[in-house]
PDB file of N, CA and C in Angstrom:
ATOM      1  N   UNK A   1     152.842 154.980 111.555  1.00  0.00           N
ATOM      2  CA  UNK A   1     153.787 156.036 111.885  1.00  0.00           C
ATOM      3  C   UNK A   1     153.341 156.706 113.188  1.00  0.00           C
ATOM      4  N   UNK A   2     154.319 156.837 113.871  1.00  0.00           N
ATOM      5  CA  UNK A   2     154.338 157.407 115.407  1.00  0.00           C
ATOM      6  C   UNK A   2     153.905 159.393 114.686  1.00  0.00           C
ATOM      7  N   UNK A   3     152.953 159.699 115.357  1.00  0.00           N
ATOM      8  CA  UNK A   3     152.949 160.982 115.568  1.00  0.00           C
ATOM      9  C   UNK A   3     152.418 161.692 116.938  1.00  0.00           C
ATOM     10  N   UNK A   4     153.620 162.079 118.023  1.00  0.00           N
ATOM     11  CA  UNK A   4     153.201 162.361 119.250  1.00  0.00           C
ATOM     12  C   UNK A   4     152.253 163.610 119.431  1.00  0.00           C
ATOM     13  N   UNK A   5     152.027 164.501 118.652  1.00  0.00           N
ATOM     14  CA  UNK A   5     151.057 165.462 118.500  1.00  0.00           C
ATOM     15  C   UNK A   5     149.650 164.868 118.705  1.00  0.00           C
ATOM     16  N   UNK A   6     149.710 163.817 118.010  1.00  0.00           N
ATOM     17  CA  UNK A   6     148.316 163.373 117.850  1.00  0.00           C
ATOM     18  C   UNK A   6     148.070 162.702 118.845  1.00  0.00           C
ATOM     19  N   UNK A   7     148.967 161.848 119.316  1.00  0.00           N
ATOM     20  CA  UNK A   7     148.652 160.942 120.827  1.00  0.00           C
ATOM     21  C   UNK A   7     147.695 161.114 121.409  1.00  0.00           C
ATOM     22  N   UNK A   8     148.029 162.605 121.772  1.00  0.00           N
ATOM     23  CA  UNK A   8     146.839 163.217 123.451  1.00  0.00           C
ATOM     24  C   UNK A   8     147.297 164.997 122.832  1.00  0.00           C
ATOM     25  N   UNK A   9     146.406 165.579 122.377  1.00  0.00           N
ATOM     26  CA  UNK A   9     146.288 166.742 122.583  1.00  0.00           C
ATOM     27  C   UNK A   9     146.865 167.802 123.372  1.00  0.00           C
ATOM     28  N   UNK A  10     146.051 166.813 124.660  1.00  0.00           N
ATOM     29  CA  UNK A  10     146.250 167.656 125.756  1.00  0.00           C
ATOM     30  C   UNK A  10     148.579 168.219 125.821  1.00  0.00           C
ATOM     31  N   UNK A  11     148.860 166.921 125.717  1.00  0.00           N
ATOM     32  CA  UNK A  11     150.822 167.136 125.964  1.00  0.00           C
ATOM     33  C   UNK A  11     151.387 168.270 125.069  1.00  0.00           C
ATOM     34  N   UNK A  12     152.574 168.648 126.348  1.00  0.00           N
ATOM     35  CA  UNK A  12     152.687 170.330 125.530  1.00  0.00           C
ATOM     36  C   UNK A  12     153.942 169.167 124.371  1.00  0.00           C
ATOM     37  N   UNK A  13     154.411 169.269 123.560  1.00  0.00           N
ATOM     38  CA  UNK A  13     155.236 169.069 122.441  1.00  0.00           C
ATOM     39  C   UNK A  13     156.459 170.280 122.392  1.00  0.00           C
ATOM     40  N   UNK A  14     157.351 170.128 122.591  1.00  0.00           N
ATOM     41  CA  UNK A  14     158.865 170.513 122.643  1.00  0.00           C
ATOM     42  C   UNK A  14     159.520 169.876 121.698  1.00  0.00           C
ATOM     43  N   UNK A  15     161.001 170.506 121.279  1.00  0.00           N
ATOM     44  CA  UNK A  15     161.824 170.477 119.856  1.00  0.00           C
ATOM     45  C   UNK A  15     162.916 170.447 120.601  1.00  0.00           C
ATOM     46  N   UNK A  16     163.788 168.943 120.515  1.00  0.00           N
ATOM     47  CA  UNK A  16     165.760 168.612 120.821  1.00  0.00           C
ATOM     48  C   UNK A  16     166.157 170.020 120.488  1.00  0.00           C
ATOM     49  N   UNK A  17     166.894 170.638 121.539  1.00  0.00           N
ATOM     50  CA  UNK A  17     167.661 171.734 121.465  1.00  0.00           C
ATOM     51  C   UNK A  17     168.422 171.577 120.054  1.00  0.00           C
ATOM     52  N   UNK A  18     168.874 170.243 119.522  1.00  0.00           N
ATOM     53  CA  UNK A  18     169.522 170.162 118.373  1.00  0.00           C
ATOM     54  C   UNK A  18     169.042 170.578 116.937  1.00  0.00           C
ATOM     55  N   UNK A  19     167.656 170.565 117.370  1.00  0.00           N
ATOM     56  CA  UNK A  19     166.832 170.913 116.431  1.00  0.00           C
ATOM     57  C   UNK A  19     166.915 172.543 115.229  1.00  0.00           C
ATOM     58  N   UNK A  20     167.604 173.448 116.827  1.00  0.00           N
ATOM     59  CA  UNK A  20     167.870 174.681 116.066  1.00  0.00           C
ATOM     60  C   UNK A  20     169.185 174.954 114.822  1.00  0.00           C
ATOM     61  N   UNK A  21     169.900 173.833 115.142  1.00  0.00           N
ATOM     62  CA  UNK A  21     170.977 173.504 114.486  1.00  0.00           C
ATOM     63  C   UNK A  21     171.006 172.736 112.923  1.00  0.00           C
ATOM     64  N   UNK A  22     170.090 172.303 112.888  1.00  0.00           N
ATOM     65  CA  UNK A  22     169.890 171.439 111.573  1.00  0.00           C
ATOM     66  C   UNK A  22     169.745 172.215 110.368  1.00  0.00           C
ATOM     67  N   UNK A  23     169.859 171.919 109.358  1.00  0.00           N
ATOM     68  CA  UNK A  23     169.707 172.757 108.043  1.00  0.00           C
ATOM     69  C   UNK A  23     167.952 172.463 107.801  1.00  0.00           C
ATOM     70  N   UNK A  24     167.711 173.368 106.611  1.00  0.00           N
ATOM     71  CA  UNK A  24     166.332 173.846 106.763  1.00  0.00           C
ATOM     72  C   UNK A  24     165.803 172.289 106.018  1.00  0.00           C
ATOM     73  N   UNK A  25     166.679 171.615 104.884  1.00  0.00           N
ATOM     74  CA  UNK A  25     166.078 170.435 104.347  1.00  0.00           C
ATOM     75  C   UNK A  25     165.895 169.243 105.121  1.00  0.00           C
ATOM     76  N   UNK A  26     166.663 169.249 106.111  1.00  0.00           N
ATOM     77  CA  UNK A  26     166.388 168.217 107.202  1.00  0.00           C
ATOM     78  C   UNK A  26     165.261 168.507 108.317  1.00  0.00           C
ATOM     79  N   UNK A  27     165.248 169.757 108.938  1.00  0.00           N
ATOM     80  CA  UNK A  27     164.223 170.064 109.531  1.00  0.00           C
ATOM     81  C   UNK A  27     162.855 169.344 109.093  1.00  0.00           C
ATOM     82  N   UNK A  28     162.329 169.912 108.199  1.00  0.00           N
ATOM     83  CA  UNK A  28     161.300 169.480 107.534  1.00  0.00           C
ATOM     84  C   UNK A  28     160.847 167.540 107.489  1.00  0.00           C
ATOM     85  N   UNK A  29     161.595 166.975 106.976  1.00  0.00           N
ATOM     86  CA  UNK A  29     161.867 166.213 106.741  1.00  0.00           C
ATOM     87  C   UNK A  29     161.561 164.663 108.098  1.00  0.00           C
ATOM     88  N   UNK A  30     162.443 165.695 108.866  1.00  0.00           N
ATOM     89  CA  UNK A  30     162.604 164.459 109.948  1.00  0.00           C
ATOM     90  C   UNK A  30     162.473 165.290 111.490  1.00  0.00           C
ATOM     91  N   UNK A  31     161.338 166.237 111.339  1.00  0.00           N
ATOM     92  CA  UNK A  31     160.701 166.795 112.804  1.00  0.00           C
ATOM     93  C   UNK A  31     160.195 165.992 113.469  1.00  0.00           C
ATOM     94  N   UNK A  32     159.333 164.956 113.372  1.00  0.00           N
ATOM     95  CA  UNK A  32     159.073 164.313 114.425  1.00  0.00           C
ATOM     96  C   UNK A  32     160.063 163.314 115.182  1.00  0.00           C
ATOM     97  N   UNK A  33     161.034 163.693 114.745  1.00  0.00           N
ATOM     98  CA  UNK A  33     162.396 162.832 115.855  1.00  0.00           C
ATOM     99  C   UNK A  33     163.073 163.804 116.213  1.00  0.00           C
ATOM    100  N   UNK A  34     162.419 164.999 116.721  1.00  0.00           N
ATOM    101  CA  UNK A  34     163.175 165.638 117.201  1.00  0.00           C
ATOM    102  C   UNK A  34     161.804 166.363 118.931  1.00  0.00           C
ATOM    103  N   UNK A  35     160.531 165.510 118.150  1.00  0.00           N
ATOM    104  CA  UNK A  35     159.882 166.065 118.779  1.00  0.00           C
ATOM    105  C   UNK A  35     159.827 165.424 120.629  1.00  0.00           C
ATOM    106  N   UNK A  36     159.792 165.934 121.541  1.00  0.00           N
ATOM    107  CA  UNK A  36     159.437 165.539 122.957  1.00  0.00           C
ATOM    108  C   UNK A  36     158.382 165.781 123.879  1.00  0.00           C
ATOM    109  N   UNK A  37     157.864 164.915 124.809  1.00  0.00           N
ATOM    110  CA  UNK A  37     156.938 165.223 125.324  1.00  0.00           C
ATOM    111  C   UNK A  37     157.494 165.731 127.002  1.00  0.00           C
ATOM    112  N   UNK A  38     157.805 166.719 127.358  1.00  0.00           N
ATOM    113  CA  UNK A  38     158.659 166.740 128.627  1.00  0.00           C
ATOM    114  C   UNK A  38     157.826 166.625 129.725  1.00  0.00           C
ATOM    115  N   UNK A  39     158.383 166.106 130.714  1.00  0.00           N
ATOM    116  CA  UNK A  39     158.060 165.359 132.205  1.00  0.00           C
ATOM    117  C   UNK A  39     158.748 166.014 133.110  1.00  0.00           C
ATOM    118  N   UNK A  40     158.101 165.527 134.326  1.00  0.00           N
ATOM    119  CA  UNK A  40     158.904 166.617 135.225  1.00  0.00           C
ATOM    120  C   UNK A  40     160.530 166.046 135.750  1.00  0.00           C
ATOM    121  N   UNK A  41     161.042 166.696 136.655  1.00  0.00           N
ATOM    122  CA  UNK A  41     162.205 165.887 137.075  1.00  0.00           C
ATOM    123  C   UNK A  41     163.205 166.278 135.448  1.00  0.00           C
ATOM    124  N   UNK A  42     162.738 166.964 134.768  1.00  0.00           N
ATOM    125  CA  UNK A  42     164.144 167.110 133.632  1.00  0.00           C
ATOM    126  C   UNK A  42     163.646 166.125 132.688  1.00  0.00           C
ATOM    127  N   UNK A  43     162.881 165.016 132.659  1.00  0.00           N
ATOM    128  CA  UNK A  43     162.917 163.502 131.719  1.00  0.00           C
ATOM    129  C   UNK A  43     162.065 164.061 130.711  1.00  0.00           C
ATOM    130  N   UNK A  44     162.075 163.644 129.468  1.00  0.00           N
ATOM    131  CA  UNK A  44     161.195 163.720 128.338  1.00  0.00           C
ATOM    132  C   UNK A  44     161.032 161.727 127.631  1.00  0.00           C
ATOM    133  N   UNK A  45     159.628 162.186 126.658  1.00  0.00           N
ATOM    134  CA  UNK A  45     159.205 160.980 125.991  1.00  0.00           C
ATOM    135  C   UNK A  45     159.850 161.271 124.564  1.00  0.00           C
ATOM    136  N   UNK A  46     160.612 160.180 123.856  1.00  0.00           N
ATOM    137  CA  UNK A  46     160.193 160.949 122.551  1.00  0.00           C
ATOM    138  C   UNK A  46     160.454 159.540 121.863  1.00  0.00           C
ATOM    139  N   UNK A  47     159.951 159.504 120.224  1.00  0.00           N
ATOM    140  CA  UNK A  47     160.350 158.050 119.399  1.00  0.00           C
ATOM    141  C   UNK A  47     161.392 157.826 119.420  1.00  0.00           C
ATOM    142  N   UNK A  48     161.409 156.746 119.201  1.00  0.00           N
ATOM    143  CA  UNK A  48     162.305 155.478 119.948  1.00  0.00           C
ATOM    144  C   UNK A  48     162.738 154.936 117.800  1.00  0.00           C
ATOM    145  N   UNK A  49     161.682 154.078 117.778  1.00  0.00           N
ATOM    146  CA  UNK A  49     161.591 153.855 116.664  1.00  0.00           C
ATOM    147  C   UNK A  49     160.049 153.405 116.021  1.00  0.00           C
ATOM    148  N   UNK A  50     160.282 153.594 114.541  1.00  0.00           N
ATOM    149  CA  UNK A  50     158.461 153.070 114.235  1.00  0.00           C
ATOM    150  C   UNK A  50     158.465 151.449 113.506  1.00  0.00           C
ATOM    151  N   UNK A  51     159.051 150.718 113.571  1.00  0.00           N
ATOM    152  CA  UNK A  51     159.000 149.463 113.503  1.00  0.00           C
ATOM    153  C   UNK A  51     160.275 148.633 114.068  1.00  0.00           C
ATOM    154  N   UNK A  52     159.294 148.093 115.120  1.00  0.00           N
ATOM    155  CA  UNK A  52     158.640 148.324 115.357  1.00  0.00           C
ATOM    156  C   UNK A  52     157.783 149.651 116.135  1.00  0.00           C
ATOM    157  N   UNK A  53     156.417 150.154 116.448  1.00  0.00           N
ATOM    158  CA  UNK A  53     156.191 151.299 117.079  1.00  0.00           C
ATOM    159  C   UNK A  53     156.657 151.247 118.687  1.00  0.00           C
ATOM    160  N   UNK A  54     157.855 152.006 119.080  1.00  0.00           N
ATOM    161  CA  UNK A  54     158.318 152.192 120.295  1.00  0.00           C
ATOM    162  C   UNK A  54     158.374 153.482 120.493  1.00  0.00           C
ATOM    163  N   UNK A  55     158.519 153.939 121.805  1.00  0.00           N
ATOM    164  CA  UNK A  55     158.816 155.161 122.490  1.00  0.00           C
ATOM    165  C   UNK A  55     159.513 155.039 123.807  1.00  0.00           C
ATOM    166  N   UNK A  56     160.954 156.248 123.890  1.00  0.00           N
ATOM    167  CA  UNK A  56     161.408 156.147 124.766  1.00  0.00           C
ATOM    168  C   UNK A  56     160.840 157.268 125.817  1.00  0.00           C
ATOM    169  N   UNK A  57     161.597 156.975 127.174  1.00  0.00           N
ATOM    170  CA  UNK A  57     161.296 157.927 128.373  1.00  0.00           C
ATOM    171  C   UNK A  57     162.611 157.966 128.984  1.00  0.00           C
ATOM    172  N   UNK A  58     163.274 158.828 128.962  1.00  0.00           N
ATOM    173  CA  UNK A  58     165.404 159.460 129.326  1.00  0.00           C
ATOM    174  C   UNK A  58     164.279 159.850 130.343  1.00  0.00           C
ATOM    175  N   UNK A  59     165.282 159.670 131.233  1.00  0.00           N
ATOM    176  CA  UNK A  59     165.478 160.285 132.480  1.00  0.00           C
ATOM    177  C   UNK A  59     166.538 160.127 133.714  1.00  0.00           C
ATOM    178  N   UNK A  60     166.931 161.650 134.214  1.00  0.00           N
ATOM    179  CA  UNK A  60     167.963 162.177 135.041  1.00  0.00           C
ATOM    180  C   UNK A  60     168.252 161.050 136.288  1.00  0.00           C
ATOM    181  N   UNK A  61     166.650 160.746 136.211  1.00  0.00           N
ATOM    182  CA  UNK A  61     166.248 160.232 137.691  1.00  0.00           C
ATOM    183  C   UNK A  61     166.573 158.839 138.338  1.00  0.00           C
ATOM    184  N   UNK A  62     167.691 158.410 138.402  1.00  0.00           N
ATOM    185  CA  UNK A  62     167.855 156.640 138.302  1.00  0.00           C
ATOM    186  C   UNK A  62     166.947 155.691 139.507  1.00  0.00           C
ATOM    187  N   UNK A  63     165.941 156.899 140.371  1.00  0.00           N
ATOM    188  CA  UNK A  63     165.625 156.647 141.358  1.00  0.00           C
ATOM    189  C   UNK A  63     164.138 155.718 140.709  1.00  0.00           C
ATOM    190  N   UNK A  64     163.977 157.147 139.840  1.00  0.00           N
ATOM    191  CA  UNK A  64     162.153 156.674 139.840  1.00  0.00           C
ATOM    192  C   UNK A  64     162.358 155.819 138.272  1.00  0.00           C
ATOM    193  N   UNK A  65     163.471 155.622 137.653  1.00  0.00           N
ATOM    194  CA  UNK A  65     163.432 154.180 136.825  1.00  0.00           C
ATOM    195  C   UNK A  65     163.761 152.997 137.424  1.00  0.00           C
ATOM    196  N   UNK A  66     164.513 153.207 138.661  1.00  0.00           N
ATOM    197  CA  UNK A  66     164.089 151.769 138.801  1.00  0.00           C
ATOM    198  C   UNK A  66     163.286 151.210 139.615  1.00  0.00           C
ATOM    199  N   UNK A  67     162.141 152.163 140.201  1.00  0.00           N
ATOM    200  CA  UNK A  67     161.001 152.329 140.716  1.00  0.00           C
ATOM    201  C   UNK A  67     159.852 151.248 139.494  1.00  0.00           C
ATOM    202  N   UNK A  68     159.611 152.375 138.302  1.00  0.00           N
ATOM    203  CA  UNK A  68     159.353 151.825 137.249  1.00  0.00           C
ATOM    204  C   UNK A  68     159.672 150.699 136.077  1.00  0.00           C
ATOM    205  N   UNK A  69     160.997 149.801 136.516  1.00  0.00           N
ATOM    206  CA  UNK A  69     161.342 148.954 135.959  1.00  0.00           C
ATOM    207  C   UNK A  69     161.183 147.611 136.858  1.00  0.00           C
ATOM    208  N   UNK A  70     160.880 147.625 138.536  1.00  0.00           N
ATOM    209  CA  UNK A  70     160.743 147.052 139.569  1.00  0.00           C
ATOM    210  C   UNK A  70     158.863 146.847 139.220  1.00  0.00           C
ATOM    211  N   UNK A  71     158.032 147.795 138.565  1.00  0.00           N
ATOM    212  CA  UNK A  71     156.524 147.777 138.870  1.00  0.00           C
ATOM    213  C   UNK A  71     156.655 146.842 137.163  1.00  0.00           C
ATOM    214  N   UNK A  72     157.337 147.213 136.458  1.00  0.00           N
ATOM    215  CA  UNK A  72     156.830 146.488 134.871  1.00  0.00           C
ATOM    216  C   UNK A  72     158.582 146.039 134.641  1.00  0.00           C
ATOM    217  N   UNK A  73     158.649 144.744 134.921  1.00  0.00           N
ATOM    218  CA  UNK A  73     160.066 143.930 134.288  1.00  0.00           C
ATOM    219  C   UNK A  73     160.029 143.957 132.833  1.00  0.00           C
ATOM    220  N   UNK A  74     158.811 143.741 132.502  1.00  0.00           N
ATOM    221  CA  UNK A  74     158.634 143.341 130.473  1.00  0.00           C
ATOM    222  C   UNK A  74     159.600 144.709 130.211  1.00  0.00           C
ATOM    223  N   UNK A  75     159.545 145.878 130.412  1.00  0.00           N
ATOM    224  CA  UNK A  75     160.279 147.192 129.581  1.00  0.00           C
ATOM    225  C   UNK A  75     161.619 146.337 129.998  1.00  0.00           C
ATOM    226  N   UNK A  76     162.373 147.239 128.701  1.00  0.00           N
ATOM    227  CA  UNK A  76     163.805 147.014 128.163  1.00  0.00           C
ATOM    228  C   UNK A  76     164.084 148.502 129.029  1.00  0.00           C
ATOM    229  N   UNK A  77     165.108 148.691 129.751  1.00  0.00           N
ATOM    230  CA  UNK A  77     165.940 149.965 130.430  1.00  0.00           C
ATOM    231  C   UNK A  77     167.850 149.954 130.172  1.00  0.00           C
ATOM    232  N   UNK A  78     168.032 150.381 129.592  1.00  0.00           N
ATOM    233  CA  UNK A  78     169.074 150.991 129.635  1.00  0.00           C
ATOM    234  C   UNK A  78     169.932 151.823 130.618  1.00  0.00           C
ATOM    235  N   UNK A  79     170.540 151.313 131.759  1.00  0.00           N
ATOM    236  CA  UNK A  79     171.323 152.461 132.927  1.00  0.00           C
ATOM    237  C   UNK A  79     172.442 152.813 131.914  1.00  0.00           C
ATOM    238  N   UNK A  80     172.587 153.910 132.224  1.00  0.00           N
ATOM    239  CA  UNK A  80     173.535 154.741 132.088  1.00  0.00           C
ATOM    240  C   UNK A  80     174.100 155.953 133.229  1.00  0.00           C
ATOM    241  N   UNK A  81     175.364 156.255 132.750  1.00  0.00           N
ATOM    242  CA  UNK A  81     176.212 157.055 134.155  1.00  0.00           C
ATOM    243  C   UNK A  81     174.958 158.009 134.733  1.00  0.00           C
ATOM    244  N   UNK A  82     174.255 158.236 135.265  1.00  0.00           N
ATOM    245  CA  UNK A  82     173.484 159.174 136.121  1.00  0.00           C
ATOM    246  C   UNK A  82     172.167 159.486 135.339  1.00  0.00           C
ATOM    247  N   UNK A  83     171.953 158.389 134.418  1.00  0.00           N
ATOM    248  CA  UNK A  83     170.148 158.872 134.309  1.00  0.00           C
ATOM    249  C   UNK A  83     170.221 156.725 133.311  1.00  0.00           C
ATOM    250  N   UNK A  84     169.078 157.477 132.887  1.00  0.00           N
ATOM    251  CA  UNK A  84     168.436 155.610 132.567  1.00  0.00           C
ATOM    252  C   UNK A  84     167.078 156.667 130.980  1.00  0.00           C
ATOM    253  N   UNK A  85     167.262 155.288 130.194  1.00  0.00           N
ATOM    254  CA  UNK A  85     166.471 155.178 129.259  1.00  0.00           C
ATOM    255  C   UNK A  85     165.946 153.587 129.269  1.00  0.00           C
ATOM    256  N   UNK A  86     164.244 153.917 129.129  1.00  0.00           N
ATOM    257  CA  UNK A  86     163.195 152.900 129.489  1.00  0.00           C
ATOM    258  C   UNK A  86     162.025 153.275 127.789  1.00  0.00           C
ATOM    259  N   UNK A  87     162.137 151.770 127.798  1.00  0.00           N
ATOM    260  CA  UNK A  87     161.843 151.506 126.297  1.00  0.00           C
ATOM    261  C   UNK A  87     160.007 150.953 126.676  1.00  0.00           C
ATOM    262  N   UNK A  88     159.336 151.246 125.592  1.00  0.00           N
ATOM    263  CA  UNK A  88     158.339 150.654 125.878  1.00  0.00           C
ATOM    264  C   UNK A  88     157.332 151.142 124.452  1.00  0.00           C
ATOM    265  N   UNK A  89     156.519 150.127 124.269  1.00  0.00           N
ATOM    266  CA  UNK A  89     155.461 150.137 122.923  1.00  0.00           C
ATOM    267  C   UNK A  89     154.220 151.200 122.994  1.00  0.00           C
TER     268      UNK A  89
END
């Protein structure tokens, strides 16, 4: 099981704005998919899925994904209208 808290200490950990919206039995339940690791430029990390163990990286920036999809072809990227999601283990 993915737990980004534990990753690295050091990363501040942020909560999907959607998060405030959820009822209190779901909260509990299913917080760590709501959890993010935010980056600069607007982009955050957050699970992807845990089987297999993946994590995504959204970002605004279509510049510096395909910067990063040009340095590592193996990631799976997703373009979308004005930002990109980049998949990786």
């Amino acid at each position: 099981m993915i737990n980004l808290p534990k990753l690295n200490p050091r990363y501040r950990i942020t909560l999907d704005e959607s998060w405030h919206y959820e009822r209190p039995e779901v909260r509990k339940a299913d917080r760590r998919w709501y959890e993010q690791i935010p980056c600069r430029g607007g982009a955050f990390i957050s699970i992807y899925s845990e089987n297999p163990p993946m994590l995504q990286l959204w970002t605004p920036q279509i510049k510096s994904a395909r910067a990063i999809s040009r340095k590592m072809p193996e990631l799976e990227v997703e373009w979308l209208d004005g930002e990109a999601v980049i998949y990786f283990p």
